[in-house]
Protein backbone atom coordinates (compact mmCIF):
# COMPACT_ATOMS: atom_id res chain seq x y z
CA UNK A 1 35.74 -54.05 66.88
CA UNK A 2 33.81 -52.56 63.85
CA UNK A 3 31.41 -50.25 66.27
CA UNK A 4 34.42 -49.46 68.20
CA UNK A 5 36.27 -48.18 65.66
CA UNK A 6 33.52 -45.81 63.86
CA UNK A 7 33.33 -44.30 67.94
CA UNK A 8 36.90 -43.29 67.70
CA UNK A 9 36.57 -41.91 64.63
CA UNK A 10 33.48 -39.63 66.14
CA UNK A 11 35.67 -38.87 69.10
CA UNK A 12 36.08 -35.44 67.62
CA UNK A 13 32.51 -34.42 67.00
CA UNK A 14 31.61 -36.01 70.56
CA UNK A 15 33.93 -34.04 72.13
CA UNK A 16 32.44 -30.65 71.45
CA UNK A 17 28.78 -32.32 72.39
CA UNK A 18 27.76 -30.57 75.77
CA UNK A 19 26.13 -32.81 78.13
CA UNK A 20 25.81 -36.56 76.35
CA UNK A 21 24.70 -39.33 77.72
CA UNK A 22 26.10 -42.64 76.72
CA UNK A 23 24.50 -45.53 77.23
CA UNK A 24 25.87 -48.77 75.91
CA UNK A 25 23.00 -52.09 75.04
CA UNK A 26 22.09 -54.70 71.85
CA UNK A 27 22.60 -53.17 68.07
CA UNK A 28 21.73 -54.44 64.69
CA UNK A 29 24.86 -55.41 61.95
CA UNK A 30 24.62 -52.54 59.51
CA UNK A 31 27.26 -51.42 57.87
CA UNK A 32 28.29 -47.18 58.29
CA UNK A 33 27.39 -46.52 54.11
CA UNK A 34 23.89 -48.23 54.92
CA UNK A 35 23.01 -46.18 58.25
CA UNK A 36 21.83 -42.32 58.12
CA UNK A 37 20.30 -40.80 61.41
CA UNK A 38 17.39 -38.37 61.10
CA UNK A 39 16.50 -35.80 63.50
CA UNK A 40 13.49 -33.50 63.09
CA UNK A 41 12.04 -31.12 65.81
CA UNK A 42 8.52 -30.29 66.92
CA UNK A 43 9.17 -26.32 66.02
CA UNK A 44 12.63 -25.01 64.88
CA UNK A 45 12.11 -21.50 65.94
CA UNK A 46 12.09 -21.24 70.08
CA UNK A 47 12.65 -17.83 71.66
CA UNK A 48 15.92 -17.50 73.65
CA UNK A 49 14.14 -17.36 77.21
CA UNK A 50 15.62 -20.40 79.43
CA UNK A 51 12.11 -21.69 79.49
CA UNK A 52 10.72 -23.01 76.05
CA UNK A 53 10.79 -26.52 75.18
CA UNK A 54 10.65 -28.46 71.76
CA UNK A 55 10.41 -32.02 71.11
CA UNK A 56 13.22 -33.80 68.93
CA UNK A 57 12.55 -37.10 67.71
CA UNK A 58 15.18 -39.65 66.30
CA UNK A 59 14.94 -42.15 63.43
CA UNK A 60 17.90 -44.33 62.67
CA UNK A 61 17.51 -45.98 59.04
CA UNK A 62 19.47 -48.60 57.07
CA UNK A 63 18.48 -47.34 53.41
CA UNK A 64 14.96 -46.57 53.84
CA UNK A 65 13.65 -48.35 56.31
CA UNK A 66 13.44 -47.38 60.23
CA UNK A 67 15.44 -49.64 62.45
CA UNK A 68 14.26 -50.69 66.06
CA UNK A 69 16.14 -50.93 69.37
CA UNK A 70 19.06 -49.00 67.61
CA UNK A 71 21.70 -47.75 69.98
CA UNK A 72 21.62 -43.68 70.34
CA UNK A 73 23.76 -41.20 72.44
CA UNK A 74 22.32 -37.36 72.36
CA UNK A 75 24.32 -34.29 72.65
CA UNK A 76 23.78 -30.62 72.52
CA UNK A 77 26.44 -28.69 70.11
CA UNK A 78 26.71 -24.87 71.70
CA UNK A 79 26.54 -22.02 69.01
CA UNK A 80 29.17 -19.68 70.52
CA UNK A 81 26.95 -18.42 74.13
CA UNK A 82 24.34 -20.23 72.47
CA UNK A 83 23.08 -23.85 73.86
CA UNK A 84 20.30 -25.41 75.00
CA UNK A 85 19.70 -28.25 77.45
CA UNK A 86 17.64 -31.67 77.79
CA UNK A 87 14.56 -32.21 79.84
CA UNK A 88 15.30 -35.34 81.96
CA UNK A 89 17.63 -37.83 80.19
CA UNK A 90 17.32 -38.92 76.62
CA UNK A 91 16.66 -42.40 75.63
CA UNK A 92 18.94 -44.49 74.95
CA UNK A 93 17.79 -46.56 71.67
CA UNK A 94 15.24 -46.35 68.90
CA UNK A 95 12.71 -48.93 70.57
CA UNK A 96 9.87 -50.74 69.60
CA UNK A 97 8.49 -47.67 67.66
CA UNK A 98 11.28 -47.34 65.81
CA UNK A 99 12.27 -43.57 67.21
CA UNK A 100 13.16 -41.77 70.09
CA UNK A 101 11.92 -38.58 71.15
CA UNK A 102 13.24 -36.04 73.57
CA UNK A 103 12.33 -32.91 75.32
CA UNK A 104 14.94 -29.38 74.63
CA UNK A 105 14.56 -26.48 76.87
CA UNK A 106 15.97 -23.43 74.85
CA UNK A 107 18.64 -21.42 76.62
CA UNK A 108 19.15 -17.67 77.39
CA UNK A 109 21.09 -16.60 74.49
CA UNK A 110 20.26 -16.16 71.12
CA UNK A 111 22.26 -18.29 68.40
CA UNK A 112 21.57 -22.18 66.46
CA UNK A 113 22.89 -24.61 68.87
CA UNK A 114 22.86 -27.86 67.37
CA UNK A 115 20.85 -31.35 68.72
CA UNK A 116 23.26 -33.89 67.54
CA UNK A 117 22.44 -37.55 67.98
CA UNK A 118 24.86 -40.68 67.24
CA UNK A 119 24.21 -44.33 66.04
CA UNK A 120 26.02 -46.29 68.07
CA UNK A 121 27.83 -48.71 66.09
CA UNK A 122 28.24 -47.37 62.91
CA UNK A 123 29.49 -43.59 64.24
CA UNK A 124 27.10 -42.26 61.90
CA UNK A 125 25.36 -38.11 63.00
CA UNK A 126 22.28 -36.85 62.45
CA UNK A 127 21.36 -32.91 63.67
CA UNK A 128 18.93 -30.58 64.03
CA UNK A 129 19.61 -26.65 64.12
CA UNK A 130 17.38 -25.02 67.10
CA UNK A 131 16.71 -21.59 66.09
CA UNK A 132 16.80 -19.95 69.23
CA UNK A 133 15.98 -16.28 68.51
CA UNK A 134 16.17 -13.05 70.68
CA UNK A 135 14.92 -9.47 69.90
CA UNK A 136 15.46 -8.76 66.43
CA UNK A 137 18.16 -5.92 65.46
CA UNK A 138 18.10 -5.91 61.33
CA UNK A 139 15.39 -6.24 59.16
CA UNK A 140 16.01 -7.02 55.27
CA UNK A 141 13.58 -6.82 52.29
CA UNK A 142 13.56 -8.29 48.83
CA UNK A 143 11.45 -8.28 45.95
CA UNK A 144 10.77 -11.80 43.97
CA UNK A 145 9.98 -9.33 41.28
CA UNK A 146 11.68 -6.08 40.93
CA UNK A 147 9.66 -4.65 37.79
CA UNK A 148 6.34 -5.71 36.69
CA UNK A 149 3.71 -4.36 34.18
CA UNK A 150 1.66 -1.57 34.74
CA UNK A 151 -1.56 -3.27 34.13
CA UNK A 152 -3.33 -3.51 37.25
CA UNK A 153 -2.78 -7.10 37.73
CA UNK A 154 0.64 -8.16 37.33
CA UNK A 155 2.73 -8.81 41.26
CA UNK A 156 5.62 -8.97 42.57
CA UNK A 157 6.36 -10.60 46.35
CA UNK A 158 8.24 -8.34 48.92
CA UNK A 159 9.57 -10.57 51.68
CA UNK A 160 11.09 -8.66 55.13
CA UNK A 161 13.53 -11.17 57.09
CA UNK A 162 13.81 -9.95 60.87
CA UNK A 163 16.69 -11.12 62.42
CA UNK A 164 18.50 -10.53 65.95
CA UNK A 165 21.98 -10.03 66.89
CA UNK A 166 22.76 -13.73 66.05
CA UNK A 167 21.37 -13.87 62.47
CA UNK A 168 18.37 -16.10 64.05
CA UNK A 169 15.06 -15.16 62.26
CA UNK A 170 12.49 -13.49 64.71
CA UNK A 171 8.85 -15.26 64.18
CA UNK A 172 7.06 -12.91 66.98
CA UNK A 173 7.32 -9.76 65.02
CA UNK A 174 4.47 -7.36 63.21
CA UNK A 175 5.85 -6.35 60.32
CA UNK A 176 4.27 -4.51 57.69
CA UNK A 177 4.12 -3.05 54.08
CA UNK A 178 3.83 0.63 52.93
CA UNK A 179 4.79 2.16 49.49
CA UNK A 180 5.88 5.79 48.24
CA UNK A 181 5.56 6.41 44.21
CA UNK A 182 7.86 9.06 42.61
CA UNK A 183 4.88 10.32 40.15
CA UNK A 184 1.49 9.99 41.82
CA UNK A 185 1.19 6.22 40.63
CA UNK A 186 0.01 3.69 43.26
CA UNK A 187 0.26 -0.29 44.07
CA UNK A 188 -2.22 -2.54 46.18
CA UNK A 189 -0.40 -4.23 48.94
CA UNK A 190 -1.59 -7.55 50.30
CA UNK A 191 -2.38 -8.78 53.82
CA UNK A 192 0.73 -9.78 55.35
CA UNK A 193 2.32 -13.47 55.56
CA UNK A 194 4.18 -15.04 58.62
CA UNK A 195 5.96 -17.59 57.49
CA UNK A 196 7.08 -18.77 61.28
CA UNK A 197 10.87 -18.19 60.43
CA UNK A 198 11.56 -14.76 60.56
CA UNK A 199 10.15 -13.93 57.09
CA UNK A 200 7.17 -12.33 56.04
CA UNK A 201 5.62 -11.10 53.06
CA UNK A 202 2.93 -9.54 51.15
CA UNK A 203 2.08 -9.32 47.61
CA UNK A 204 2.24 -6.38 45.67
CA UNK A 205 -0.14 -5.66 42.60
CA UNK A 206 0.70 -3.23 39.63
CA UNK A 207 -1.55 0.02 39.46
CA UNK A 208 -2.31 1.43 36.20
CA UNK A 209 0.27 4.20 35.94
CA UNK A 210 4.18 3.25 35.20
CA UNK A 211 6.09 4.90 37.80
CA UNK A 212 8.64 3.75 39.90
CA UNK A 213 7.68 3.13 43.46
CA UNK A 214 9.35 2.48 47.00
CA UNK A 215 8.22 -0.70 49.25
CA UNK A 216 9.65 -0.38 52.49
CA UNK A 217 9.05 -2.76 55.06
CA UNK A 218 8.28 -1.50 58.59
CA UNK A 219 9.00 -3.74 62.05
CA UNK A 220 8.95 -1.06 65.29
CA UNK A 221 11.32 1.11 64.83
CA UNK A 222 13.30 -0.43 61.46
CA UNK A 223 12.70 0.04 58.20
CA UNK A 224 14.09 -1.68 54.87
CA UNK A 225 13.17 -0.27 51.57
CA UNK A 226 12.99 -1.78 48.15
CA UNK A 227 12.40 -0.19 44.44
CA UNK A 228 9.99 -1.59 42.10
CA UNK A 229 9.82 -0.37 38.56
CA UNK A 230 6.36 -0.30 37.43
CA UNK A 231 6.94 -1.00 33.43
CA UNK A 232 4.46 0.33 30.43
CA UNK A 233 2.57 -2.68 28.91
CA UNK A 234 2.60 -3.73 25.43
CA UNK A 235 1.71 -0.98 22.71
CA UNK A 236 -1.82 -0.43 22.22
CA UNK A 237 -2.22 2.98 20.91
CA UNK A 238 -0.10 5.48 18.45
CA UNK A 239 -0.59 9.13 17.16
CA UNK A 240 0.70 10.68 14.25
CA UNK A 241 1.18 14.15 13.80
CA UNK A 242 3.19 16.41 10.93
CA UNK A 243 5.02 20.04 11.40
CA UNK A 244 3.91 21.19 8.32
CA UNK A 245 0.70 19.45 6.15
CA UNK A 246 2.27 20.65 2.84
CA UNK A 247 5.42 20.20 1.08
CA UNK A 248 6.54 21.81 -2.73
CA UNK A 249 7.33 18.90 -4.73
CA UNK A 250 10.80 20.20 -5.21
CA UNK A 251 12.51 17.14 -4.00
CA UNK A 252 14.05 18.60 -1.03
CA UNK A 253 11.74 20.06 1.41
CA UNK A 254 11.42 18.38 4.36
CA UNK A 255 9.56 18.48 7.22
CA UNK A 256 9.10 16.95 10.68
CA UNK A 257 6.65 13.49 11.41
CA UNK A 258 6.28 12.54 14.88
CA UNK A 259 4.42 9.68 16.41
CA UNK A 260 3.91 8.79 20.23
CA UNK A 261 3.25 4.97 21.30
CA UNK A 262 1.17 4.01 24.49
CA UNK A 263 -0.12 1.20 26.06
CA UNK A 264 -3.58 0.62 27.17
CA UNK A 265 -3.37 2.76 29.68
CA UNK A 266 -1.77 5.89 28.64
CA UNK A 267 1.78 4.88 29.55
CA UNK A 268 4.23 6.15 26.82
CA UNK A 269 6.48 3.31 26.05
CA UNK A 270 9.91 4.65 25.51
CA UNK A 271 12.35 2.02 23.88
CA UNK A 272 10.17 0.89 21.09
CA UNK A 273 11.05 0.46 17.49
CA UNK A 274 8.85 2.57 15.07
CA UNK A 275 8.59 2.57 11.19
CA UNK A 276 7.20 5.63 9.20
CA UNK A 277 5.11 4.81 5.98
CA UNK A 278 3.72 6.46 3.48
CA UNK A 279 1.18 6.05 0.28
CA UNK A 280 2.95 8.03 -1.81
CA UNK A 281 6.01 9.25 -2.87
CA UNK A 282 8.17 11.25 0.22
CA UNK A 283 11.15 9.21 1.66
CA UNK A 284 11.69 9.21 5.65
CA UNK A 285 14.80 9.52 7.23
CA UNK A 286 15.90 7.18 10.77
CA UNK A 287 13.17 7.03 13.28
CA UNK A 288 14.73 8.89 16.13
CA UNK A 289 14.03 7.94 20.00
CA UNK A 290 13.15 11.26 21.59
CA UNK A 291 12.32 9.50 24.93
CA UNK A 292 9.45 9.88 26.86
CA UNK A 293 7.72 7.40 24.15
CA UNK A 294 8.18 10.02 21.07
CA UNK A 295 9.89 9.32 18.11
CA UNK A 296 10.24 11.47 15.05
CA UNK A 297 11.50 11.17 11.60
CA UNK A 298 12.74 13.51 9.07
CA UNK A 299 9.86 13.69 5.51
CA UNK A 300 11.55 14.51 2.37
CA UNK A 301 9.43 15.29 -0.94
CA UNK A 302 9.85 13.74 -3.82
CA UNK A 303 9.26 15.76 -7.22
CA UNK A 304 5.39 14.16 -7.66
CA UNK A 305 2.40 16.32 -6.70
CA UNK A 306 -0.62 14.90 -4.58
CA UNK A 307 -1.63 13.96 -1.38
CA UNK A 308 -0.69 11.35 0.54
CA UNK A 309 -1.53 9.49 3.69
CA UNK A 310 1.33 9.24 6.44
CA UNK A 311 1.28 6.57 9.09
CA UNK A 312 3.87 5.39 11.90
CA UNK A 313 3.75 1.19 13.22
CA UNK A 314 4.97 -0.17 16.14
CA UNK A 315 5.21 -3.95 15.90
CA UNK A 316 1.04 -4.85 15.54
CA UNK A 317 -0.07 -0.96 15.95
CA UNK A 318 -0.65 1.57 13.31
CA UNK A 319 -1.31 5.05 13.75
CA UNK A 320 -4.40 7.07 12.41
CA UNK A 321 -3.19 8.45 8.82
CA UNK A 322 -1.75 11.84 8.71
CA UNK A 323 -2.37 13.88 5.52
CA UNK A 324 0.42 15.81 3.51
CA UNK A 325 0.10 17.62 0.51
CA UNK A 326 2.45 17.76 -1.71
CA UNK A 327 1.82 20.99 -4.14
CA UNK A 328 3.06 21.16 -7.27
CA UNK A 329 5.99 23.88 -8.15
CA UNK A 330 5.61 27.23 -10.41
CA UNK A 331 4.23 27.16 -13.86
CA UNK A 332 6.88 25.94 -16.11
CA UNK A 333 5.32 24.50 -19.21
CA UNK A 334 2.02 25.86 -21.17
CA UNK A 335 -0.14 24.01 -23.89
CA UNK A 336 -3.31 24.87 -25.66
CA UNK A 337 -5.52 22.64 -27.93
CA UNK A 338 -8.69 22.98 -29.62
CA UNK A 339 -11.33 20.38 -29.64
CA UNK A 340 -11.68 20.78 -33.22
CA UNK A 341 -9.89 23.50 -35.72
CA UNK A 342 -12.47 24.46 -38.13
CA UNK A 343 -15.78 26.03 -37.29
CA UNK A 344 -19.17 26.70 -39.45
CA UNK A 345 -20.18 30.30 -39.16
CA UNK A 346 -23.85 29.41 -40.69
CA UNK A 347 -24.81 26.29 -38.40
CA UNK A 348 -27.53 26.53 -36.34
CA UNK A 349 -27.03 26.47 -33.49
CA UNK A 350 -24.14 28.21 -33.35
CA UNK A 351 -20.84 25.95 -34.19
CA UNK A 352 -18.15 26.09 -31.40
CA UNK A 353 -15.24 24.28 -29.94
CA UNK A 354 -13.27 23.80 -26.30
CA UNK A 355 -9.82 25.57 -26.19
CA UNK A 356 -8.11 23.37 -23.53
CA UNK A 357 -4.94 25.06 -21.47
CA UNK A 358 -3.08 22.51 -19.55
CA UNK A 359 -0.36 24.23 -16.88
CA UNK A 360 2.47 21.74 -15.76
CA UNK A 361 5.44 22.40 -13.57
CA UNK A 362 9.26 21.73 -14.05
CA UNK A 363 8.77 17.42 -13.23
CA UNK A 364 5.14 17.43 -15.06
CA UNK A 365 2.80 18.46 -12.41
CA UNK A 366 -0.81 19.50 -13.12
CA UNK A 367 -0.28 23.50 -11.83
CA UNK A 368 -3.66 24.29 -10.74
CA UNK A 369 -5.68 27.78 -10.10
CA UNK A 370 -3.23 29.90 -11.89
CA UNK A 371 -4.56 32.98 -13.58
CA UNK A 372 -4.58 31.61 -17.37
CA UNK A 373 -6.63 33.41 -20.12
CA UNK A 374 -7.96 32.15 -23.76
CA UNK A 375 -7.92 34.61 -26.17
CA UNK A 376 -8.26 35.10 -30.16
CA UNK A 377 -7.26 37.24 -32.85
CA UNK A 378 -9.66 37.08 -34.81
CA UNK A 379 -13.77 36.84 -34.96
CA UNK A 380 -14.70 34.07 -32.36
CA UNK A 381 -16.94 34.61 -29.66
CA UNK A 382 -13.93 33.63 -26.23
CA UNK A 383 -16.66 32.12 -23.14
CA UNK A 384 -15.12 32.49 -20.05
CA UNK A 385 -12.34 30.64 -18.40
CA UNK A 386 -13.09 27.34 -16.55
CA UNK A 387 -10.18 26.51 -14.08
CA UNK A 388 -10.44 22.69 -13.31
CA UNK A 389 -8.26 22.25 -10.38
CA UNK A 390 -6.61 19.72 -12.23
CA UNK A 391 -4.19 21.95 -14.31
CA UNK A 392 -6.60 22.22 -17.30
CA UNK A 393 -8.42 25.40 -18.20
CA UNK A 394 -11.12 25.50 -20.87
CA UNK A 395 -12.78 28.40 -22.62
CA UNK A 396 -15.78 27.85 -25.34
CA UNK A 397 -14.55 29.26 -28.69
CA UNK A 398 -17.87 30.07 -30.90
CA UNK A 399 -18.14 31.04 -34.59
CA UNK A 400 -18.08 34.45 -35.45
CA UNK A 401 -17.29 35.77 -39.07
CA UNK A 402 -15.35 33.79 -41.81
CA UNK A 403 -11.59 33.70 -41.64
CA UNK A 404 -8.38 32.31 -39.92
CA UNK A 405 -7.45 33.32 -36.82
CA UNK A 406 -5.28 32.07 -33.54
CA UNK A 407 -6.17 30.85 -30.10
CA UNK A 408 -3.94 31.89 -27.81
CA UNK A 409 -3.33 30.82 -23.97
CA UNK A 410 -1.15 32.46 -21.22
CA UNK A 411 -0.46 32.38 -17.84
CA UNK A 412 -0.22 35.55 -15.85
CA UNK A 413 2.43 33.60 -13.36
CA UNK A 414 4.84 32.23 -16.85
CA UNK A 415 6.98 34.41 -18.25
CA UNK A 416 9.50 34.35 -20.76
CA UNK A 417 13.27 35.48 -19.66
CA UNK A 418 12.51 39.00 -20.75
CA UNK A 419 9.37 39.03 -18.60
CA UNK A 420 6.82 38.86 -21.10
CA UNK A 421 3.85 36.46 -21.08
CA UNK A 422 4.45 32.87 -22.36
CA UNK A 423 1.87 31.75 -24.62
CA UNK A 424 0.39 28.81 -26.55
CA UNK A 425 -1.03 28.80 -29.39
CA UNK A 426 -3.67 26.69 -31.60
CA UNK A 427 -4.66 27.74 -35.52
CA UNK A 428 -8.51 28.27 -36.04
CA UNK A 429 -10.45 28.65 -39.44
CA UNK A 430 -13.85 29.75 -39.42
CA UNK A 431 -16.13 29.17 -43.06
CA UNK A 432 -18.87 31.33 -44.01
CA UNK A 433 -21.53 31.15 -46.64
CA UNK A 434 -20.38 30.67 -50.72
CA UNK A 435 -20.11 34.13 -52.09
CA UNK A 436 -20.34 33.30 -55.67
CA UNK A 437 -21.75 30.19 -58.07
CA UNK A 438 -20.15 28.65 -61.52
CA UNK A 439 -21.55 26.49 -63.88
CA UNK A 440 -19.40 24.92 -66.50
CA UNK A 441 -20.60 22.20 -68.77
CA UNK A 442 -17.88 19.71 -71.12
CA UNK A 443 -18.09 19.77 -74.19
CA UNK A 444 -20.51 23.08 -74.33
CA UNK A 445 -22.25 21.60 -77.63
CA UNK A 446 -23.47 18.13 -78.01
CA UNK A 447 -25.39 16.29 -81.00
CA UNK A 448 -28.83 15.02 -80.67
CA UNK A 449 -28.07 11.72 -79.87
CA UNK A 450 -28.65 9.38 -76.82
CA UNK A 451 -25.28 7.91 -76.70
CA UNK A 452 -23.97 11.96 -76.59
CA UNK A 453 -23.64 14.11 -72.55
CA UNK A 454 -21.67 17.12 -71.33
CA UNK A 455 -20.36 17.00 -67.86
CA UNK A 456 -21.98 20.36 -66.13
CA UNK A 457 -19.60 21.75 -62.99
C-alpha cells in the first residue's frame, strides 16, 4: 500500500514520460524522505542528428549509500519537438552493482529533453537534461572583468556562448577573439578555450596604454562585441609647472600652478586628489580637476620677499620643486648709519668709516639694486657705492680736513610727495691736529719747601 500510493502520486509526472517501461519485481523498505535517485550521463551535449548516443546511468540511494536490486522505470520527458529515444529496453532495477545504465539515441530536433527515471516504491525522480544542440543562431559575449589596469599584466576573461534556435549551447563551433582600441592602445588575447558546452573563452591581458578597447567575439558569420576599459595604474610620476616664476609681494598677485599625475607608464590619471605646497609664504586656492590628469591651483603672494620652492602631492608622489620669486615692492623706507661718527684726520693710515644704506619696502622688504648714492657735505673722501643685493649699500667715508659735516643717502627711485629725493642722514665730525698749547700752573709761586707743589695745566 505504501509503494502504491507514492505511484499515484507520480501519476502526473509519468504521464508526460514518452515511452516508459514498467517493470514490476522485489524492493527494499525505505521510506520516500530517505530515497533520492541520481542520474548522470556519459556527455550532456549530443548534436540533434537522430544518430548519437549517450550512456545514462542510475543510482538509487537511501541517505548516502547506493542501494542494490532497487526497482526503476525510465522515461524520456520531450522538450517541445525535442525528445530522444532508448537503445533497446532499459533495465529494470539497480542490480548487483548497485546502478543501471542505459543507452539514449539523440533525436532530430534541437531542445533539452529530459531522462527521467523513478524508484519504484517510494515515487521518488531523478533527471538528467540531454543537451541536444543544432546549428547555432546567437552568439553572446561577456567579460569576467570589464576594466582592468593598464599595466601589461592585469586580465580580464571574455567568454562567447553559441547557442541555436533552442537556447542549447553549440560545443562544435570555432570561435574566436579579435580586439579594436579607440586610441592606438593594444591587448594580448589568449589561445582560445572550449569548454564542451557552448562556451568558450580566452584571456585578455592589459597593454601598457589606457584606452578603451572593443573584444568582439567571432563564430562564422556572427559577431558579439564587448568594451573593456583599460584603467591608468597607480600614480607614479608628477610635474609641476608655474605661469609666471615671479610674484610682487603685494599680497594679491596671483598666478597659475599646474601639476600633471601619471602612472608608470605615461597614463595621465584623471580623478586624483592633489595638494599644492609651498616653503614659504604664498597661499593656494582649491586644486581644480582640469581632466585629462591636470589639475591647477590658483598662487596668491603674501607681503614677504624671497624665493620659495613649490611642489604638488598625490597620495605617496611629490612633484620636482618649482621655483617662485617673490620680489620685493618699490622703495618705501630709507636709512643710513655710520660705522663710527668721529674720524682722525692725522692717523696713519688714513682713518675711515662704512656709511651703510639699507632700502626696505612698504611690509619691510630688503629692496635690492636700486640706484642709491652716499654723499657728504663736507671734507670726507665718499668711495664708491657697494650694492649688496641684500638691500644694504655701503660707501667708505675717509678723513679729509677737520670739521662737522653730514652723510647723506638717497635713492634715485624714493621720492618725497613733491618729487624730490628722500634722504637719510648720519652726523660726522672729523678732528685735526691741536692748533695752539697752554700751560697754567696753581698757585704760580711756591716756597722752598718739600711739603709745597703747583698743579701745571
Amino acid at each position: 500500500m505504501f509503494a502504491r500510493k507514492w505511484l499515484i502520486l507520480g501519476l502526473a509526472l509519468l504521464a508526460a514520460i514518452a515511452g516508459g517501461v514498467k517493470v514490476v519485481s522485489q524492493a527494499f523498505a525505505s521510506t520516500a524522505s530517505q530515497i533520492t535517485v541520481q542520474v548522470t550521463l556519459s556527455r550532456a551535449f549530443v548534436p540533434a542528428d537522430g544518430h548519437t548516443s549517450l550512456t545514462a546511468t542510475v543510482s538509487v540511494l537511501a541517505g548516502s549509500t547506493t542501494q542494490a536490486f532497487r526497482q526503476i522505470e525510465w522515461g524520456i520527458l520531450a522538450s517541445g519537438p525535442a525528445s530522444a529515444t532508448f537503445q533497446g529496453t532499459p533495465p529494470t532495477d539497480t542490480g548487483l552493482f548497485d546502478s543501471a545504465s542505459a543507452t539514449v539515441v539523440a533525436g532530430t530536433s534541437p531542445g533539452k529533453p529530459q531522462i527521467v527515471v523513478t524508484d519504484e516504491q517510494t515515487g521518488q525522480t531523478g533527471t538528467a537534461i540531454i543537451n541536444q544542440y543544432g546549428t547555432s543562431s546567437h552568439l553572446t559575449i561577456a567579460l569576467s572583468q570589464p576594466t582592468v589596469t593598464a599595466d601589461g599584466k592585469s586580465t580580464s576573461v571574455a567568454t562567447a556562448t553559441a547557442t541555436d534556435s533552442a537556447g542549447v549551447g553549440v560545443p562544435v563551433d570555432a570561435v574566436s577573439f579579435s580586439s579594436a582600441s579607440d586610441s592606438g592602445g593594444s591587448v594580448k588575447i589568449g589561445a582560445v578555450t572550449n569548454h564542451g558546452d557552448g562556451t568558450y573563452s580566452a584571456t585578455i591581458t592589459a597593454g601598457t596604454k589606457a584606452d578603451n578597447e572593443t573584444i568582439t567575439a567571432t563564430d562564422r558569420t556572427m559577431t558579439a562585441s564587448a568594451a573593456l576599459a583599460e584603467i591608468p595604474g597607480p600614480a607614479a610620476t608628477m610635474t609641476m609647472s608655474l605661469g609666471a616664476a615671479t610674484l610682487p609681494s603685494d599680497g594679491a598677485s596671483t598666478t597659475t600652478a599646474s601639476a600633471t599625475v601619471s602612472d608608470a607608464f605615461g597614463n595621465r590619471r584623471a580623478s586624483d586628489t592633489v595638494a599644492f605646497h609651498t616653503d614659504g609664504h604664498v597661499t593656494f586656492g582649491p586644486t581644480v580637476n582640469q581632466g585629462g590628469g591636470l589639475y591647477t591651483a590658483t598662487v596668491k603672494a603674501s607681503t614677504v620677499a624671497g624665493v620659495e620652492h613649490l611642489t604638488a602631492v598625490d597620495g605617496t608622489v611629490t612633484s620636482p620643486a618649482a621655483t617662485l620669486t617673490v620680489t620685493p615692492g618699490p622703495a618705501a623706507n630709507l636709512t643710513l648709519s655710520l660705522g663710527k661718527s668721529t674720524l682722525t684726520t692725522t692717523a696713519n693710515p688714513a682713518d675711515s668709516t662704512t656709511a651703510t644704506a639699507t632700502v626696505t619696502d612698504v611690509h619691510g622688504n630688503a629692496v635690492p639694486h636700486d640706484p642709491v648714492a652716499i654723499t657728504t657735505n663736507g671734507h670726507a673722501q665718499m668711495g664708491s657705492v657697494v650694492d649688496h643685493g641684500d638691500g644694504t649699500y655701503t660707501a667708505t667715508v675717509t678723513a679729509g680736513a677737520p670739521g662737522p659735516e653730514t652723510i647723506t643717502a638717497a635713492d634715485a627711485a624714493l621720492k618725497n610727495a613733491d618729487g624730490s629725493l628722500k634722504a637719510a642722514a648720519a652726523p660726522l665730525t672729523e678732528i685735526g691736529p691741536p692748533a695752539q698749547l697752554t700751560l697754567t700752573l696753581n698757585p704760580t709761586h711756591i716756597h722752598v719747601d718739600p711739603s709745597n707743589y703747583a698743579i701745571a695745566t
